[in-house]
C-alpha atoms as a PDB file:
ATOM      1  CA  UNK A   1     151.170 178.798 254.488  1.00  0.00           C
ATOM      2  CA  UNK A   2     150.244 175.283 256.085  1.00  0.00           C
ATOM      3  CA  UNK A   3     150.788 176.845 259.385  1.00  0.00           C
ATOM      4  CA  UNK A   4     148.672 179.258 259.077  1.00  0.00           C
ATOM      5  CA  UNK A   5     146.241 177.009 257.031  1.00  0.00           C
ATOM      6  CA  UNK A   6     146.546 174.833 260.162  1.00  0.00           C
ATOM      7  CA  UNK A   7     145.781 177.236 263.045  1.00  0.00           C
ATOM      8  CA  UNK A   8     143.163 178.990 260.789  1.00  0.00           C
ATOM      9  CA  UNK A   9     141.232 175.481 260.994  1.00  0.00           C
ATOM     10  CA  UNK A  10     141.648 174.711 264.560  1.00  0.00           C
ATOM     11  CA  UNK A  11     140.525 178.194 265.778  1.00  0.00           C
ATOM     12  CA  UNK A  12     137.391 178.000 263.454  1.00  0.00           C
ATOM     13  CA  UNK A  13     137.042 173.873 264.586  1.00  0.00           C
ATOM     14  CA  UNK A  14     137.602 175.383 268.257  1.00  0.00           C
ATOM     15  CA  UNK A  15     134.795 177.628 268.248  1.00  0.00           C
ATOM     16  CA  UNK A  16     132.042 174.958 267.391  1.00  0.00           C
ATOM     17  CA  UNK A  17     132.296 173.434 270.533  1.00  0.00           C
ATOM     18  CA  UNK A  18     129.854 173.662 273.381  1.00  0.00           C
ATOM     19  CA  UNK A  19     127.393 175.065 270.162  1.00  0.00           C
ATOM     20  CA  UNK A  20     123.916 173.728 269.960  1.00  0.00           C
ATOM     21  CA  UNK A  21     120.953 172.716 272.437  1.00  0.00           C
ATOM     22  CA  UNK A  22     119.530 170.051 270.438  1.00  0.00           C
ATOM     23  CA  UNK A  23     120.446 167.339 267.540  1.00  0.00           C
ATOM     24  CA  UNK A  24     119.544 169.759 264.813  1.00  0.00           C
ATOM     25  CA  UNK A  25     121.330 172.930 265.731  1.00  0.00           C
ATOM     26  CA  UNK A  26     124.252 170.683 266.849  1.00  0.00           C
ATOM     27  CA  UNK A  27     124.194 169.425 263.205  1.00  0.00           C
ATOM     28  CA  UNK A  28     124.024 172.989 261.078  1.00  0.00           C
ATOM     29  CA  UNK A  29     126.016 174.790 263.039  1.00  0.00           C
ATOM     30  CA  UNK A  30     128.671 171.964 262.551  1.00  0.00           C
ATOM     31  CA  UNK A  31     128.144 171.690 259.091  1.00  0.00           C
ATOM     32  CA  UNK A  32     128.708 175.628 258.662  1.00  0.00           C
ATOM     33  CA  UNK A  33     131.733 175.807 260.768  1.00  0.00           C
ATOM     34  CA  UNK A  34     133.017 172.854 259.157  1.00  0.00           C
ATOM     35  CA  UNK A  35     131.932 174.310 255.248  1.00  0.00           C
ATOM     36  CA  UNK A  36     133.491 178.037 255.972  1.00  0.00           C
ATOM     37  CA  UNK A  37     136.882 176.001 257.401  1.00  0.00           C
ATOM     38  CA  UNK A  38     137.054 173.556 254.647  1.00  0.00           C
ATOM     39  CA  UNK A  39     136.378 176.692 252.209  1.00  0.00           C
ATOM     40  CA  UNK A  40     139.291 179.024 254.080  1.00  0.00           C
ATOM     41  CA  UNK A  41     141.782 175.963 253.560  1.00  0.00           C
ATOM     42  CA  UNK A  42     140.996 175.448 249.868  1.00  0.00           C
ATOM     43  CA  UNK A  43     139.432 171.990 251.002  1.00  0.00           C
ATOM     44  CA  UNK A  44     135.893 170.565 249.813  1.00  0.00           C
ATOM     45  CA  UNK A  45     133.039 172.818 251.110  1.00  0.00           C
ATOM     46  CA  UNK A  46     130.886 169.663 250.816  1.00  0.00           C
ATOM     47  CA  UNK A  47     133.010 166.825 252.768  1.00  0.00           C
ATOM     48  CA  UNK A  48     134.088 169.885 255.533  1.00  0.00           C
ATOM     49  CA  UNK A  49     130.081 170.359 256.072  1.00  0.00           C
ATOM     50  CA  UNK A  50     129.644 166.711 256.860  1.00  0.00           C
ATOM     51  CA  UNK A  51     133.013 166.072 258.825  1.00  0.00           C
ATOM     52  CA  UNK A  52     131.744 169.215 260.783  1.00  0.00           C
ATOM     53  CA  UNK A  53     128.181 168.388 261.018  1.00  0.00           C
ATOM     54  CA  UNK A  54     129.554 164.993 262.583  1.00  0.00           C
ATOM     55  CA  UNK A  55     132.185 166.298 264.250  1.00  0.00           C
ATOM     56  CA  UNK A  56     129.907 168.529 266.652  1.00  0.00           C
ATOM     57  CA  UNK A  57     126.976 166.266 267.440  1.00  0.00           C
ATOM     58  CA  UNK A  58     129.247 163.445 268.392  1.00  0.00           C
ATOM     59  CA  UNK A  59     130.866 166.138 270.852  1.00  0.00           C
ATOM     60  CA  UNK A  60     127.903 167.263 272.252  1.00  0.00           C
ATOM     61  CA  UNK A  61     126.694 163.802 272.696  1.00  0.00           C
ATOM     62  CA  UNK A  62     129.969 162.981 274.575  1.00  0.00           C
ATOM     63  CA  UNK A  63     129.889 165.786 276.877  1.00  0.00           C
ATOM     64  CA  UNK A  64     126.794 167.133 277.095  1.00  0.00           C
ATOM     65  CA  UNK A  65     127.840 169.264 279.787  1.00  0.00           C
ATOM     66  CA  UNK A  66     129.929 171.492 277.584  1.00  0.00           C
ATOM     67  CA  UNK A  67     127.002 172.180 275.419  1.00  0.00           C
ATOM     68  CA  UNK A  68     124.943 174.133 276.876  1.00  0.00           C
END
């Protein structure tokens, strides 16, 4: 069950990056990927839509060549 748990998360993690042309759709579409993956692990919706949300803009803002 972790395993799968696991792989669940980093194929819905993997998929948010490269999302997002500016600061605001980098942040929501974070946030939702992050919220839906928190929810499918039995995690806090709330905490995975911030980690997420944070998770993605800081990407994009690393390599914004990836994002687009």
């Amino acid at each position: 069950m972790l395993i799968r748990n696991f792989a669940l998360a980093a194929a819905l993690f993997g998929g948010l990056a490269a999302c997002g042309q500016n600061f605001g759709e980098q942040a929501v579409i974070g946030a939702g990927g992050g919220a839906l993956t928190s929810a499918a692990v039995g995690g806090s919706v709330a905490t995975g839509a911030v980690v997420g949300a944070a998770a993605n803009v800081v990407y994009c803002r690393s390599y914004p060549s990836r994002c687009n």
